[in-house]
Protein backbone atom coordinates (compact mmCIF):
# COMPACT_ATOMS: atom_id res chain seq x y z
CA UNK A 1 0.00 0.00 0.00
CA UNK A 2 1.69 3.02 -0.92
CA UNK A 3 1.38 6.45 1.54
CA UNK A 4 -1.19 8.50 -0.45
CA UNK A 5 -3.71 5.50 -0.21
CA UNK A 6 -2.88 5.34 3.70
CA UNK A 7 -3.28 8.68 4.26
CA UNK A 8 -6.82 8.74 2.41
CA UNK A 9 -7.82 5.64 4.61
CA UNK A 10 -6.25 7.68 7.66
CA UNK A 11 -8.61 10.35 6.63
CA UNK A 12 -11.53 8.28 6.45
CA UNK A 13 -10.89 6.18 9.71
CA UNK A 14 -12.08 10.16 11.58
CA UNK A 15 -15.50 9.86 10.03
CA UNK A 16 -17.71 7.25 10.44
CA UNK A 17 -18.22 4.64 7.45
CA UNK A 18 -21.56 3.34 5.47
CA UNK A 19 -21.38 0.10 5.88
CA UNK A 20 -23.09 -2.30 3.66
CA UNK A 21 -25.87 -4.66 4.45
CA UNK A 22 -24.15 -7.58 4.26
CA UNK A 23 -20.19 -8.27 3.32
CA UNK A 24 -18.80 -11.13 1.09
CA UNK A 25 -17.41 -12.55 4.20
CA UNK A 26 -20.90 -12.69 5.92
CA UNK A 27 -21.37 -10.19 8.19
CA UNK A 28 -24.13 -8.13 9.01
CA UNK A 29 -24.26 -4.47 9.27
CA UNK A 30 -23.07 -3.78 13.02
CA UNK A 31 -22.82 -7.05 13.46
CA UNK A 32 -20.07 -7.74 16.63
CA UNK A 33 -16.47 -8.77 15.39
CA UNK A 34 -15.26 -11.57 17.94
CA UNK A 35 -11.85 -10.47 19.07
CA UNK A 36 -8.96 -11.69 21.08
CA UNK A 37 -6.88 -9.79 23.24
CA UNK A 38 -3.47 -10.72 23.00
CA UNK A 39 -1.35 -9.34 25.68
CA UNK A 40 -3.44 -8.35 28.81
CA UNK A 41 -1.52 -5.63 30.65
CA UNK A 42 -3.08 -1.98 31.12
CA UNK A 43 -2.03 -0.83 27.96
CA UNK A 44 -3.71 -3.94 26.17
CA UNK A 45 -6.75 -3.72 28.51
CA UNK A 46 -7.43 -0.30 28.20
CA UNK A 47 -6.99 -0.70 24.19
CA UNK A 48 -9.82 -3.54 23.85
CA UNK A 49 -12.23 -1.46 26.42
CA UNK A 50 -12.35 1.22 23.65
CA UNK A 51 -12.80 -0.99 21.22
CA UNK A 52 -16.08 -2.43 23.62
CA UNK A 53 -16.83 1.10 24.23
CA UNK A 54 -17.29 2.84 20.98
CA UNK A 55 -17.65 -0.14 18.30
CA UNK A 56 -19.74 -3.26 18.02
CA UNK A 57 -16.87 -5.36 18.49
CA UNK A 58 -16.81 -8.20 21.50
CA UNK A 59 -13.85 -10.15 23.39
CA UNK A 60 -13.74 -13.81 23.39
CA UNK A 61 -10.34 -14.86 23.79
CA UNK A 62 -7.89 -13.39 25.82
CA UNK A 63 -3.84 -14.92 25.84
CA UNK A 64 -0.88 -13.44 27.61
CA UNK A 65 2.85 -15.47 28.06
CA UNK A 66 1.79 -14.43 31.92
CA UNK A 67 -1.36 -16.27 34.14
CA UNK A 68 -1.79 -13.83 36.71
CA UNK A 69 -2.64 -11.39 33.85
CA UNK A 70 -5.40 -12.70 32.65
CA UNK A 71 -7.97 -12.80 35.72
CA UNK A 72 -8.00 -8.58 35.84
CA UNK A 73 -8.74 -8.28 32.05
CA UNK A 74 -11.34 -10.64 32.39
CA UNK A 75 -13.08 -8.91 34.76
CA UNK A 76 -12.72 -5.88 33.57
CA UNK A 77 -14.14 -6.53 30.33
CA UNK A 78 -16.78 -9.10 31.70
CA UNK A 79 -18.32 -6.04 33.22
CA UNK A 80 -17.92 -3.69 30.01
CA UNK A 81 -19.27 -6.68 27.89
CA UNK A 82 -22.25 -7.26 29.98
CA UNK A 83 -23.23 -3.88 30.12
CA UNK A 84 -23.87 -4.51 26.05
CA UNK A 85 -25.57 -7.73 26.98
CA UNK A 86 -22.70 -9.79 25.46
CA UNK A 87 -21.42 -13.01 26.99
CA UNK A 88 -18.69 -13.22 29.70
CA UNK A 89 -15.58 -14.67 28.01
CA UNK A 90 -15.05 -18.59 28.39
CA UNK A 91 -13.01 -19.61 30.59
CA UNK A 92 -11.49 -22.15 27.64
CA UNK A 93 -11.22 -19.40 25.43
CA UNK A 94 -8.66 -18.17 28.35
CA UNK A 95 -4.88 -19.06 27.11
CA UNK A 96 -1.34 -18.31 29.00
CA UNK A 97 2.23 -19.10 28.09
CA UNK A 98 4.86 -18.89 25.42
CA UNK A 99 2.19 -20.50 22.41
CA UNK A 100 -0.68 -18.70 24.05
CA UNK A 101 -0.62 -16.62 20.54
CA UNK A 102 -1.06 -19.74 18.35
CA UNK A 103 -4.03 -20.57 20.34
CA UNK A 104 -5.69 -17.43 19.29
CA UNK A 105 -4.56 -17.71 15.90
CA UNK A 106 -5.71 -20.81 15.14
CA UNK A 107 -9.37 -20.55 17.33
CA UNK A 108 -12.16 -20.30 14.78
CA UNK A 109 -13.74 -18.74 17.46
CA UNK A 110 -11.73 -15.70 16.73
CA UNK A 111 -12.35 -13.07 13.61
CA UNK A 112 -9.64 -10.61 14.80
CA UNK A 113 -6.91 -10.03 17.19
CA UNK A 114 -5.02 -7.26 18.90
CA UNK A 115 -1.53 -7.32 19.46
CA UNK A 116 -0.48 -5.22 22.84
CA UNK A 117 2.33 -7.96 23.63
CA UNK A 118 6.08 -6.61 24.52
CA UNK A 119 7.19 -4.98 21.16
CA UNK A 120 10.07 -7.35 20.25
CA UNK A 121 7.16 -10.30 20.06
CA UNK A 122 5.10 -7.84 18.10
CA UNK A 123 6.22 -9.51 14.51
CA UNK A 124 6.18 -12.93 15.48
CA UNK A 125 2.25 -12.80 17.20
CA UNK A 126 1.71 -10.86 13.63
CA UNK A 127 2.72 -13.12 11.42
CA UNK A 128 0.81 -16.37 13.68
CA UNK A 129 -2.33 -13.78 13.07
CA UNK A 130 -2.23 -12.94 9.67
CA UNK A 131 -1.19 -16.93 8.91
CA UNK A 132 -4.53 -17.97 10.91
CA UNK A 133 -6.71 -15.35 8.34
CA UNK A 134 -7.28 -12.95 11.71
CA UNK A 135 -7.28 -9.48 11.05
CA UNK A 136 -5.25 -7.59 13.19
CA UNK A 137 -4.94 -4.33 15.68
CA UNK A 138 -0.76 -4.32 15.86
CA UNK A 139 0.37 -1.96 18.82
CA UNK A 140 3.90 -0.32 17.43
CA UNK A 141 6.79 -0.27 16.50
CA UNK A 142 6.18 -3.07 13.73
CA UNK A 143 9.64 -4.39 15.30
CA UNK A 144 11.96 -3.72 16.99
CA UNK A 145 15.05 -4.33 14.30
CA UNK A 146 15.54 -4.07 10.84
CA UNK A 147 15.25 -7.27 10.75
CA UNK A 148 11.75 -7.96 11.78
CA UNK A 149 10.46 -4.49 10.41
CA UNK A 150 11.26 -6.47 7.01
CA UNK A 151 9.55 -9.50 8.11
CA UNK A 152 6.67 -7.15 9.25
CA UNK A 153 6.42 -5.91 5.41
CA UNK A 154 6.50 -9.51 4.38
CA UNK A 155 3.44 -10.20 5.93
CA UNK A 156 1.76 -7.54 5.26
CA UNK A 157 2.05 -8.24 1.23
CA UNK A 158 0.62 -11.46 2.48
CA UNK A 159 -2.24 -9.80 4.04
CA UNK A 160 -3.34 -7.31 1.20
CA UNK A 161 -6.73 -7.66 -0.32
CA UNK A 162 -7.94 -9.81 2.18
CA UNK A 163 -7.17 -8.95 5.79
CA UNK A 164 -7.42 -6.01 7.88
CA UNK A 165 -3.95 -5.02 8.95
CA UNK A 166 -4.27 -1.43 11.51
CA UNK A 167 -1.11 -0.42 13.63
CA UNK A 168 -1.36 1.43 16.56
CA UNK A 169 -0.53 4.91 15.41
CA UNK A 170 -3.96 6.23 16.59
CA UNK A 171 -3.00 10.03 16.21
CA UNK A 172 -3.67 9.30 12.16
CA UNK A 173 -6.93 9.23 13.64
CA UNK A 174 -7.77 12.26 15.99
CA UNK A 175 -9.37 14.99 14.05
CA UNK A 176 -7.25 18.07 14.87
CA UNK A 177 -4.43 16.22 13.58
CA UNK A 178 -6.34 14.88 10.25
CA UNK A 179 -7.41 18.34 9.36
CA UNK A 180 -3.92 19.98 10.47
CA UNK A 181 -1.69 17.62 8.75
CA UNK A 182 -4.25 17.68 5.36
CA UNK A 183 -3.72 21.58 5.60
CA UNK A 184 -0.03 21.31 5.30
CA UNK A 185 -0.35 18.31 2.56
CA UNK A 186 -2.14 20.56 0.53
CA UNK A 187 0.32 23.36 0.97
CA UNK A 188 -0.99 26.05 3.51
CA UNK A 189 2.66 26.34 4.79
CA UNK A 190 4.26 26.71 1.15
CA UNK A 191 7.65 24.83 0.65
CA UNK A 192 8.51 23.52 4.38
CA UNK A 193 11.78 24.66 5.76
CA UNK A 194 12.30 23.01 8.73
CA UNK A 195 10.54 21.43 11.66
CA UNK A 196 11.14 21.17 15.66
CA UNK A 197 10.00 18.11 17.20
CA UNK A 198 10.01 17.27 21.11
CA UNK A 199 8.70 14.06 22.84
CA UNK A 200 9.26 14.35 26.84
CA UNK A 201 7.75 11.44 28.83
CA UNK A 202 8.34 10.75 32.11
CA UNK A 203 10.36 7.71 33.54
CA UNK A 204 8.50 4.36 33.72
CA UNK A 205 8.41 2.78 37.52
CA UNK A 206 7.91 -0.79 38.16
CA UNK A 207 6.64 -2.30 41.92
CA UNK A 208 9.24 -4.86 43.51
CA UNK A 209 8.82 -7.80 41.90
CA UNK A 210 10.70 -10.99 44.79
CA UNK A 211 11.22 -14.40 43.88
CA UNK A 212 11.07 -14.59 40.10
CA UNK A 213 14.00 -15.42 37.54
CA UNK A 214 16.09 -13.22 36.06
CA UNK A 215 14.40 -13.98 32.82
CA UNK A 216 10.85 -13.13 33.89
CA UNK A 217 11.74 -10.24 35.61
CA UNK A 218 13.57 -9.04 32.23
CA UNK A 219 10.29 -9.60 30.19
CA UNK A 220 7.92 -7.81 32.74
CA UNK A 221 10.32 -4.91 33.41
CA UNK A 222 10.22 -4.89 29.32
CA UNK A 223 10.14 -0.95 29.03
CA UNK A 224 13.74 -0.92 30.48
CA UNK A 225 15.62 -3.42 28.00
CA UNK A 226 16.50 -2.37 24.81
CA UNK A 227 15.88 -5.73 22.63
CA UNK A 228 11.91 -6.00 24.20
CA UNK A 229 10.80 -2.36 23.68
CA UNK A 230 13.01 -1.11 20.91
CA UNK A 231 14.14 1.52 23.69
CA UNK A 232 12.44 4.94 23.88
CA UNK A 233 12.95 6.51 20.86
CA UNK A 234 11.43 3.33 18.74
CA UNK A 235 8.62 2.33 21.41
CA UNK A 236 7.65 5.32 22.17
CA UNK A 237 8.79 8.48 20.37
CA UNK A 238 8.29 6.67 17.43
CA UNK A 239 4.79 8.71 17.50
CA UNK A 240 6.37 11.77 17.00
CA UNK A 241 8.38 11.18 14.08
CA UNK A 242 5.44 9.50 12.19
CA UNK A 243 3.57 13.03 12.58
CA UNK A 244 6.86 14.21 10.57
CA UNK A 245 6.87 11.33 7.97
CA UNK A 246 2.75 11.97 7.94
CA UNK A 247 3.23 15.55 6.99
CA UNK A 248 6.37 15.14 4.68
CA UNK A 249 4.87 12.28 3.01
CA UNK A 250 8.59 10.57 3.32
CA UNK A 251 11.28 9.17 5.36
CA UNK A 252 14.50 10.60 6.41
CA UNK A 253 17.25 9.86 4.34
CA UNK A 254 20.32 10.58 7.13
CA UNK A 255 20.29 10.91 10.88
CA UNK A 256 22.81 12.74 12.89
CA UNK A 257 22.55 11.54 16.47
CA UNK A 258 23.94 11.65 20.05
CA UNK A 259 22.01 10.33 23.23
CA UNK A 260 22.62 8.72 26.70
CA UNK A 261 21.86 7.56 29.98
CA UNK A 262 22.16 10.32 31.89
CA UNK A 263 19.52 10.38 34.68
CA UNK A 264 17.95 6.76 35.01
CA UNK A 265 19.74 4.31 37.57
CA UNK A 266 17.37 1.19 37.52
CA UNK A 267 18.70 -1.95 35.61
CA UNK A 268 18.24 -2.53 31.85
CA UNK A 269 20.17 -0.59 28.63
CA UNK A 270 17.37 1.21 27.69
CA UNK A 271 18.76 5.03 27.11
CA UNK A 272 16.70 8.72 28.85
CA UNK A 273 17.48 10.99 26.13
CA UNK A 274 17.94 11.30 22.28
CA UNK A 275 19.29 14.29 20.19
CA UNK A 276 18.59 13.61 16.62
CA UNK A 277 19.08 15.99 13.15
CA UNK A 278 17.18 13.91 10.45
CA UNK A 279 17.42 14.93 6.90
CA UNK A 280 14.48 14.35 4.89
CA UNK A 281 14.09 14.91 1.30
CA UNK A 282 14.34 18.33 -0.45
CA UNK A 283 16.83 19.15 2.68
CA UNK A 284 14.13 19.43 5.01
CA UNK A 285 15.53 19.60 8.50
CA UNK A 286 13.95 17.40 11.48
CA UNK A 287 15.68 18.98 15.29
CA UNK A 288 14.25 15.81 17.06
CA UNK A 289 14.64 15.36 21.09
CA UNK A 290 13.39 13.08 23.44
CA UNK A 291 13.72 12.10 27.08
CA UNK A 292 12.34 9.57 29.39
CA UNK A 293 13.25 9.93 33.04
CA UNK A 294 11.75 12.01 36.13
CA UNK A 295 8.49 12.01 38.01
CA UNK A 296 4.78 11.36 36.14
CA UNK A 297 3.98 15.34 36.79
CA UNK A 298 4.69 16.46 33.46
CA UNK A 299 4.38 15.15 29.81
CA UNK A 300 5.22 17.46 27.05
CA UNK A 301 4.92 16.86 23.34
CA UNK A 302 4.82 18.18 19.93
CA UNK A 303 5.77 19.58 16.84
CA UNK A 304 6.40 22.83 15.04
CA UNK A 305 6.62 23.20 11.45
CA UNK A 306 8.07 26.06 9.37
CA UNK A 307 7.56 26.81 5.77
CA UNK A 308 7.46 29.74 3.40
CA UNK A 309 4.33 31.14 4.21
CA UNK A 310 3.64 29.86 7.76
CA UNK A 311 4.53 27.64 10.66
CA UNK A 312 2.53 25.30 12.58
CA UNK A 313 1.96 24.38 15.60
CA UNK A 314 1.10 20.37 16.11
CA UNK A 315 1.18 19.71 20.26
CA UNK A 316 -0.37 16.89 22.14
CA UNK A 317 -2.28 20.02 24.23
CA UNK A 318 -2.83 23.40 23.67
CA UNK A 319 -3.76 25.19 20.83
CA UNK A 320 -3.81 23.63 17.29
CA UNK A 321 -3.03 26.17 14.77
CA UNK A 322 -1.46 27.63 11.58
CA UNK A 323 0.12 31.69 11.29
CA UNK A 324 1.00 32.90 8.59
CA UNK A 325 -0.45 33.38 4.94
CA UNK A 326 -3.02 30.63 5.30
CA UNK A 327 -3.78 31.14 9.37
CA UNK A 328 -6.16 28.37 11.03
CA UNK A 329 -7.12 26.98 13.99
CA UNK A 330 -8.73 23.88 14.88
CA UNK A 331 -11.81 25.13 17.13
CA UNK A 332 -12.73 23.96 20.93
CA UNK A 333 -16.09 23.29 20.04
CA UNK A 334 -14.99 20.68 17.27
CA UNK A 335 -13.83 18.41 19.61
CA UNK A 336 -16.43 15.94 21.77
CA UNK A 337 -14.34 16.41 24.84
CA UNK A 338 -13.43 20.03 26.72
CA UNK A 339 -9.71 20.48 26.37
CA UNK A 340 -7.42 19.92 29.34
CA UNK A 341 -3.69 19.79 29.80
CA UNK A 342 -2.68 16.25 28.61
CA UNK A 343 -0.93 14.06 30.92
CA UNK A 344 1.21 11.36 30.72
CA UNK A 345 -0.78 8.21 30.43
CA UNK A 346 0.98 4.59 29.99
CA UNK A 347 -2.56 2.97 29.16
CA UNK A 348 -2.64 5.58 26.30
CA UNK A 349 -5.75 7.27 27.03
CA UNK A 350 -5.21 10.90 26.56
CA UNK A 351 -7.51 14.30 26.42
CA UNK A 352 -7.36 17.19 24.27
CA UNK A 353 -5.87 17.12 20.79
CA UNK A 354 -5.94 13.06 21.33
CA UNK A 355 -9.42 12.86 22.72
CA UNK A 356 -10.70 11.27 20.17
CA UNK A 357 -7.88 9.73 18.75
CA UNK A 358 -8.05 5.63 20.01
CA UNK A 359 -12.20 6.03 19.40
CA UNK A 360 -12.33 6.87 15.82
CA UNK A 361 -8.89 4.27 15.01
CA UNK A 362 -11.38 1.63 16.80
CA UNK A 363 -14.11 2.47 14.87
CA UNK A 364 -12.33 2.37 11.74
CA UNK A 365 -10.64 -1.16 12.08
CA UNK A 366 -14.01 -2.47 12.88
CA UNK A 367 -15.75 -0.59 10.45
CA UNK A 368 -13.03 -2.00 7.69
CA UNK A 369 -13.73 -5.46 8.54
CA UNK A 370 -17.46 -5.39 8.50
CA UNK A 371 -17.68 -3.51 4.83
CA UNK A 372 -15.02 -5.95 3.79
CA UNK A 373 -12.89 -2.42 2.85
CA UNK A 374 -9.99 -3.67 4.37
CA UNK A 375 -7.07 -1.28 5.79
CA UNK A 376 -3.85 -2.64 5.59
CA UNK A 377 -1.28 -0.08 7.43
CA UNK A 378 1.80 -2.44 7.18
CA UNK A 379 3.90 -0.66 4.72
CA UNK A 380 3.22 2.95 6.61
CA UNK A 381 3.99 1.18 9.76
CA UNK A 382 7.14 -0.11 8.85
CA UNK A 383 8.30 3.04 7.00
CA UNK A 384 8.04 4.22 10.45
CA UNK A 385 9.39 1.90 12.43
CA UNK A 386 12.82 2.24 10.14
CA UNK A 387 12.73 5.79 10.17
CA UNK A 388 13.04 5.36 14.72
CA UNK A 389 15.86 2.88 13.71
CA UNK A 390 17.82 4.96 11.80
CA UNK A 391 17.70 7.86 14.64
CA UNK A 392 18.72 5.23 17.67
CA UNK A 393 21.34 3.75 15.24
CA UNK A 394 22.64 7.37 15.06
CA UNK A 395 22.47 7.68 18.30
CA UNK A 396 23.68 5.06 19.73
CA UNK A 397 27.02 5.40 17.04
CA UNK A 398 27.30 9.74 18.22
CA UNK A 399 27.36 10.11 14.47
CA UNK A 400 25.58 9.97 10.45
CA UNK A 401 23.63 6.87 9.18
CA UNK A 402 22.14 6.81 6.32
CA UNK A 403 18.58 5.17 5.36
CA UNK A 404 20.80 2.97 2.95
CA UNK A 405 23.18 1.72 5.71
CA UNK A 406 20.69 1.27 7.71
CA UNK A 407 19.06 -1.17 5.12
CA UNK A 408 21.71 -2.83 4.61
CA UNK A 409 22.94 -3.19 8.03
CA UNK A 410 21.02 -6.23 8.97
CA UNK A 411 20.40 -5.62 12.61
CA UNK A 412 19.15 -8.13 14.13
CA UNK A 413 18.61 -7.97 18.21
CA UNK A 414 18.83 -11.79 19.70
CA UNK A 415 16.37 -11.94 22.79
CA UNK A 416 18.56 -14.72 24.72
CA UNK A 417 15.90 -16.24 26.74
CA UNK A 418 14.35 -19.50 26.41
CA UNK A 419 11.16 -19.02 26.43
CA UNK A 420 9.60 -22.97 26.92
CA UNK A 421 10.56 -22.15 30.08
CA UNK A 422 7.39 -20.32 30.20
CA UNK A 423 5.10 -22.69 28.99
């Protein structure tokens, strides 16, 4: 799928579709989609309660390589679920363990599964999916190497035509930054100079955690080891320099990088801060920074994007606007929600700007599978995912890398955990 037919689908996914009566694969118009939830921590549970909440969708399956995660998501979405009059969720159709994924993937039980497992599993649970004929919600980054970024695209050819493939890059979906990023497409801030992009998170805590292995602890204290989340800049800055390959319609060609591990203490290789100057076509200049350490009293994000006749201004919260030639900004009363400072949220549900953000990307996927007009995001995803790998391998080298070494490179992060152990 190339990027002007994802951004038109990204467009469409903030409106609400016409569906048709009936679909060649049988469905009826708001019929519910039977989903599995793979990977039951907040960030997965709070995911598949918006998809309860604002679509017709219903969970029947849930899986996670962890037992004791399963009973809370239950629960929780027993009691969403029954609000709607659905079913509570079979115990059978319960699954934990290393192959809890293939369990999914195979159940015919199951029309579609999200993916909100620890990113470096992301490709494999993706590929189980998409081999099963599941449509699928993927969580980024579509990997966490080059490696498995070109597996990801693998499998999404596979999928095209006849499988809903959405990644988790929900801001494609909130309104203001639809209508901001289609005002820039279409030229409001003439030829683009330069753009200034921040993404300042605060650290990520974890409660003691006695008597396990080493190798358990490493997978649940994922967020601070580099080969399960990608480290910051790919798991979860990542966001930020989408909104720049969104609104360039591209991918950076160099990187220029520096970074560290200046202010975290806590065990893991996972680094606080990057410093990156990406290059993108036409010499467009990208100043990109992020950190990840300190208390969860402050969050701060967004962009700013100078052209000829204009800059914008594309934050998380405050105002959404254009000055210049071609001056706009994106109203308070066209959002469904009163605007409030954003905060930092690790189960992804933000206000403001984002408000509306993981309800209409829902309502999309769903609406794709029950027209039979199916999305398939792979390509986008993974443009993305190597444009965050080319700014941690600058990074983490204090120097240039191009997007051609960085194809060719062939990185390839080895986990080093046997994981029957877990079965």
């Amino acid at each position: 799928m190339d990027r002007r037919k994802f951004v038109g689908t990204a467009a469409a996914a903030s409106g609400i579709l016409l569906l048709k009566p009936k679909t060649v694969f049988g469905y009826e118009a708001n019929s519910a989609v039977r989903m599995a939830l793979l990977g039951c921590g907040s960030r997965g549970t709070s995911v598949a309660e918006s998809f309860l909440n604002n679509t017709s969708a219903r969970f029947v399956a849930l899986a996670d390589l962890f037992p004791d995660k399963l009973g809370p998501a239950k629960t929780r979405l027993d009691q969403i679920g029954g609000q709607k009059g659905y079913p509570n969720i079979d115990e059978k159709m319960m699954f934990h363990g290393y192959k809890a994924y293939e369990e999914v993937a195979n159940s015919p039980d199951v029309d579609a599964v999200q993916i909100s497992t620890t990113p470096f599993f992301h490709v494999q649970h993706l590929d189980a999916a998409v081999r099963g004929g599941k449509h699928v919600y993927c969580e980024k980054p579509l990997g966490v190497d080059v490696a498995q970024a070109k597996q990801a695209l693998e499998i999404g050819k596979r999928a095209e035509g006849h499988i809903s493939l959405e990644v988790g890059f929900q801001i494609r979906s909130a309104p203001p930054f639809v209508e901001m990023i289609r005002r820039i497409q279409q030229g409001a801030l003439g030829k683009i100079g330069a753009i200034a992009a921040h993404y300042n998170a605060p650290g990520v805590s974890y409660p003691p955690m006695p008597n396990m292995s080493p190798d358990e602890l490493r997978i649940r204290r994922w967020y601070w080891d580099r080969v399960l989340s990608g480290d910051i800049i790919v798991e979860q800055a990542i966001h930020l320099i989408d909104i720049c390959n969104w609104a360039l319609q591209s991918h950076p060609v160099k990187a220029t990088g520096i970074g560290g591990r200046n202010i975290i203490s806590h065990t893991g290789d996972t680094w606080d801060n990057y410093e990156v100057a990406f290059t993108y076509p036409n010499n467009v200049h990208v100043s990109f920074s992020c950190t990840q350490f300190g208390p969860n009293d402050w969050f701060d994000v967004s962009a700013r994007m100078f052209g000829a006749d204009g800059h914008a201004e594309i934050p998380y919260s405050g105002p959404m606007r254009i000055a210049g030639k071609n001056a706009w900004a994106w109203a308070a009363d066209q959002t469904a929600q009163p605007s409030a400072p954003t905060k930092f949220a690790a189960n992804g549900v933000f206000s403001d700007n984002l408000a509306q953000a993981q309800r209409e990307k829902d309502r999309g996927f769903i609406d794709s599978i029950t027209s039979g007009n199916f999305h398939n995001q792979s390509a986008v995803g993974v443009e993305t995912a190597f444009s965050a790998m080319l700014g941690r391998m600058a990074g983490r080298r204090g120097g240039d890398v191009t997007w051609e070494e960085l194809m060719q490179h062939g990185e390839n992060y080895e986990l080093g955990i046997n994981m029957k152990q877990f079965s």
